[in-house]
C-alpha atoms as a PDB file:
ATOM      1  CA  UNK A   1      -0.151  -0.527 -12.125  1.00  0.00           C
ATOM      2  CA  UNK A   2      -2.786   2.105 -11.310  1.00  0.00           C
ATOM      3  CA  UNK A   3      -6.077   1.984  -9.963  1.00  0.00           C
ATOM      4  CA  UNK A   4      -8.962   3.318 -12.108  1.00  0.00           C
ATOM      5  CA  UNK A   5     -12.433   3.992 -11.211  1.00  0.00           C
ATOM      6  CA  UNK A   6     -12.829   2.990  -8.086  1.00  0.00           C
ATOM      7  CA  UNK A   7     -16.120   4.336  -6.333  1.00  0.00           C
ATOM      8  CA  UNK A   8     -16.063   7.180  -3.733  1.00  0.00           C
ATOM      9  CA  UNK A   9     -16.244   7.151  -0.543  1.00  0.00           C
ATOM     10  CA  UNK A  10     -13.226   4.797   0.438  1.00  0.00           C
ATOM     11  CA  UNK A  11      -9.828   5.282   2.528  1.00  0.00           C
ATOM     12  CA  UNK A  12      -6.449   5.202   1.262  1.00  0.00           C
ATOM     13  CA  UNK A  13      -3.485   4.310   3.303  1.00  0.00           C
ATOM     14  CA  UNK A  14      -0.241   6.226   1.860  1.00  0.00           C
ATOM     15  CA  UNK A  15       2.678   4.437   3.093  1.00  0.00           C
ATOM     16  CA  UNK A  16       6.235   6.199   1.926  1.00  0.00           C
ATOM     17  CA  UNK A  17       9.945   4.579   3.047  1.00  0.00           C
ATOM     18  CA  UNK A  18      13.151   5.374   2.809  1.00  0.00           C
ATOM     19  CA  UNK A  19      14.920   2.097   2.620  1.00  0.00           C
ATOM     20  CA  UNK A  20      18.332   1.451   4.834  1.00  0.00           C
ATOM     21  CA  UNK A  21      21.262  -0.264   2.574  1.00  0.00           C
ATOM     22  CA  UNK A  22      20.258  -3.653   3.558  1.00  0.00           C
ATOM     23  CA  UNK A  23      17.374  -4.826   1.601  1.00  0.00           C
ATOM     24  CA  UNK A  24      17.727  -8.443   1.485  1.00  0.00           C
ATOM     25  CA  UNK A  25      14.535 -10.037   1.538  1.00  0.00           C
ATOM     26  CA  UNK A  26      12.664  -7.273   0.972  1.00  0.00           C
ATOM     27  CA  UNK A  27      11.363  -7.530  -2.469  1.00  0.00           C
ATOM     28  CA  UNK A  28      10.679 -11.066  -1.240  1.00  0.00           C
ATOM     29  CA  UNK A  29       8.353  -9.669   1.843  1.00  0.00           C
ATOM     30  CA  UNK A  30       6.573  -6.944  -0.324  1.00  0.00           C
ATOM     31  CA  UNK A  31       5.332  -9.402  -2.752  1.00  0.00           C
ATOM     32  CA  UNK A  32       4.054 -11.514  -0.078  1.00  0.00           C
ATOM     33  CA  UNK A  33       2.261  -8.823   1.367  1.00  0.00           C
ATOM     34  CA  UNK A  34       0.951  -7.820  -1.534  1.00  0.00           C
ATOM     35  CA  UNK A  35      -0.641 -11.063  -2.322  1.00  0.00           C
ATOM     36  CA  UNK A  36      -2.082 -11.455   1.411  1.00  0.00           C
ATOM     37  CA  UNK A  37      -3.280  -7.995   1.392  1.00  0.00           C
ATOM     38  CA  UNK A  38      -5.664  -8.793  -1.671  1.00  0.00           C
ATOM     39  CA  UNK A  39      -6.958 -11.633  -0.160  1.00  0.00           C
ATOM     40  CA  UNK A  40      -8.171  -9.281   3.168  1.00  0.00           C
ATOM     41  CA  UNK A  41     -11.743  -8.232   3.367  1.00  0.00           C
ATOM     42  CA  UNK A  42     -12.098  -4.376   1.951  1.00  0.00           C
ATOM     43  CA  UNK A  43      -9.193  -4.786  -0.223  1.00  0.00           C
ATOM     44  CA  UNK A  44      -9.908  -2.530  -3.276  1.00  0.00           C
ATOM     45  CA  UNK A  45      -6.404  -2.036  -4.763  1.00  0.00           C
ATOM     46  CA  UNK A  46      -2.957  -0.962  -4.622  1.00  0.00           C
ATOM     47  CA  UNK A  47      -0.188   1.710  -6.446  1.00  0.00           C
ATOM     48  CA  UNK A  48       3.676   1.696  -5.471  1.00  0.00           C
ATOM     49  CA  UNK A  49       6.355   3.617  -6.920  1.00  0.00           C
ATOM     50  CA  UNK A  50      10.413   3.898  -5.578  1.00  0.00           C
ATOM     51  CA  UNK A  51      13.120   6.120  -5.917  1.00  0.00           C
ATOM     52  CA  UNK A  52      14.753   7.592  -3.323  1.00  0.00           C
ATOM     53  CA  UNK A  53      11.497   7.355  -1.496  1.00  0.00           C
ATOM     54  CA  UNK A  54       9.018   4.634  -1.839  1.00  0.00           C
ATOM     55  CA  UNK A  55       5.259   5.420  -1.672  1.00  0.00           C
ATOM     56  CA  UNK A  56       2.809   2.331  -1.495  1.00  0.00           C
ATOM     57  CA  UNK A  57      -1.287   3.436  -1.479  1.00  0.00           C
ATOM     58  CA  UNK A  58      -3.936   0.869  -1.005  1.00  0.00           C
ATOM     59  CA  UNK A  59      -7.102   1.428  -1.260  1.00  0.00           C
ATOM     60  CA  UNK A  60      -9.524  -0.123   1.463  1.00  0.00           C
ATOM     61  CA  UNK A  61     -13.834  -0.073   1.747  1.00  0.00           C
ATOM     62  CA  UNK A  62     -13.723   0.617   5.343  1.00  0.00           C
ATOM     63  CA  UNK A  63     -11.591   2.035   8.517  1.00  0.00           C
ATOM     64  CA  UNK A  64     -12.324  -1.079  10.222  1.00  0.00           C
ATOM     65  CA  UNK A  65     -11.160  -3.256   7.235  1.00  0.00           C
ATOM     66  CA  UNK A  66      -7.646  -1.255   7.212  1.00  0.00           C
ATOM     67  CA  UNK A  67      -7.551  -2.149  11.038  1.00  0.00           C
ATOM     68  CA  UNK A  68      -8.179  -5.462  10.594  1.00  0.00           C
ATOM     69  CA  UNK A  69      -5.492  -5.624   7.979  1.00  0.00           C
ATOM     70  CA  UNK A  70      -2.764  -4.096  10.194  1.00  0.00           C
ATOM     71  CA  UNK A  71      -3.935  -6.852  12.637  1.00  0.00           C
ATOM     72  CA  UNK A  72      -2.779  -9.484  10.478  1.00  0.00           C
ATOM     73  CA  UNK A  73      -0.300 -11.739  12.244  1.00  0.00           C
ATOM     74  CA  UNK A  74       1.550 -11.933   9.032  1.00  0.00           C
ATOM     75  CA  UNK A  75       1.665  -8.068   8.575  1.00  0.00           C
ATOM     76  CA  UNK A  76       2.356  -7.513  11.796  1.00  0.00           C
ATOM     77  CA  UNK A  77       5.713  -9.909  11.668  1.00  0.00           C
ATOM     78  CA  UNK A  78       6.636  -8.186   8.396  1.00  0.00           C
ATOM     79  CA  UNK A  79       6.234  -4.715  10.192  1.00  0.00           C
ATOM     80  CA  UNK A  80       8.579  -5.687  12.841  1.00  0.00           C
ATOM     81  CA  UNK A  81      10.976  -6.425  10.139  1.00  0.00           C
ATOM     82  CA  UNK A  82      10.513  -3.718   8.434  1.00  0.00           C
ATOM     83  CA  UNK A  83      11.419  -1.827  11.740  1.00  0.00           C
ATOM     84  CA  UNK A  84      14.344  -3.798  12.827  1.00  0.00           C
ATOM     85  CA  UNK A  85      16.030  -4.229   9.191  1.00  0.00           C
ATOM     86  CA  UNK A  86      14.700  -2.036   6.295  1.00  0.00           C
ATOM     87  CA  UNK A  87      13.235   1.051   6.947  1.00  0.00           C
ATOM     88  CA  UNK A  88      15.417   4.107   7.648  1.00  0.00           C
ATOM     89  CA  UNK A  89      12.490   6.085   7.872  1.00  0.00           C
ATOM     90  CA  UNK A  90       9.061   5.511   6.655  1.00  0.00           C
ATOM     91  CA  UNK A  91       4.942   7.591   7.160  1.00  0.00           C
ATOM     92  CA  UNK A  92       2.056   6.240   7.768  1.00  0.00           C
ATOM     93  CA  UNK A  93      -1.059   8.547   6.344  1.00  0.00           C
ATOM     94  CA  UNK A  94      -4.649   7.101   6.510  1.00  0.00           C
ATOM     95  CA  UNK A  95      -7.558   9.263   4.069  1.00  0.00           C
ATOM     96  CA  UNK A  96     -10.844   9.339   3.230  1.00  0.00           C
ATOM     97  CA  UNK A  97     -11.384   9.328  -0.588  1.00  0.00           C
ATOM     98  CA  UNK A  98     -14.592  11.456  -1.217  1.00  0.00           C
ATOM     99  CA  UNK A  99     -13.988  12.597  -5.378  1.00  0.00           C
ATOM    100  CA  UNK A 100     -11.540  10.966  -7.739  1.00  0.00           C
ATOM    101  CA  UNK A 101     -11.472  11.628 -11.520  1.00  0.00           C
ATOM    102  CA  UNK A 102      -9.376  11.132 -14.161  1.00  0.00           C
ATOM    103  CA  UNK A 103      -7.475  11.288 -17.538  1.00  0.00           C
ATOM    104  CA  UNK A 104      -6.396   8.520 -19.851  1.00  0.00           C
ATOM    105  CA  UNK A 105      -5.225   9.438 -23.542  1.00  0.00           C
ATOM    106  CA  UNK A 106      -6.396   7.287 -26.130  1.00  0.00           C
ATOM    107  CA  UNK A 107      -3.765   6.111 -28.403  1.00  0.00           C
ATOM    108  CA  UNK A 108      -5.484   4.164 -30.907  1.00  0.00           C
ATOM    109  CA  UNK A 109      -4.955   5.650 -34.459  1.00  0.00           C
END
């Protein structure tokens, strides 16, 4: 699901993966983050795609509120998870949305 209209200035946190073979529990985990990360203060939305590489953006009010999420003693255990059994690989980018526009075609007749 995308995120529409949300009102500049805010931060995105792009975070893309490349998953090792074993991925059990994993859809599991990301769910559950999900869910706890829209119950954090600042939340403002997320958009995830995978293929071959995964890339997860949330959206966030503040710096301070996307620290306090990657304080979370929940996130933090699913992190070190992450580390130890699913990620091959993954990025970390933190930005500061300033503009956003958009297009959406209309396909009522």
């Amino acid at each position: 699901m995308m995120v529409n209209h949300l009102t500049p200035t805010y931060y995105a946190v792009i975070f893309s993966t490349i998953l090792t073979e074993d991925i059990s529990g994993y859809v599991e985990m990301s769910k559950k983050m999900e869910l706890l990360a829209k119950q954090q203060k600042g939340y403002l939305g997320l958009e995830s795609a995978r293929n071959e590489i995964g890339i997860t953006v949330s959206y966030w009010q503040t710096l301070e509120d996307i620290v306090a999420w990657k304080n979370n003693i929940e996130h933090t255990e699913a992190r070190g998870l992450g580390r130890e059994k699913w990620y091959k690989k993954y990025q970390l980018r933190i930005c500061k949305v300033e503009r956003e526009y958009g297009f959406e075609k209309n396909l009522e007749v």
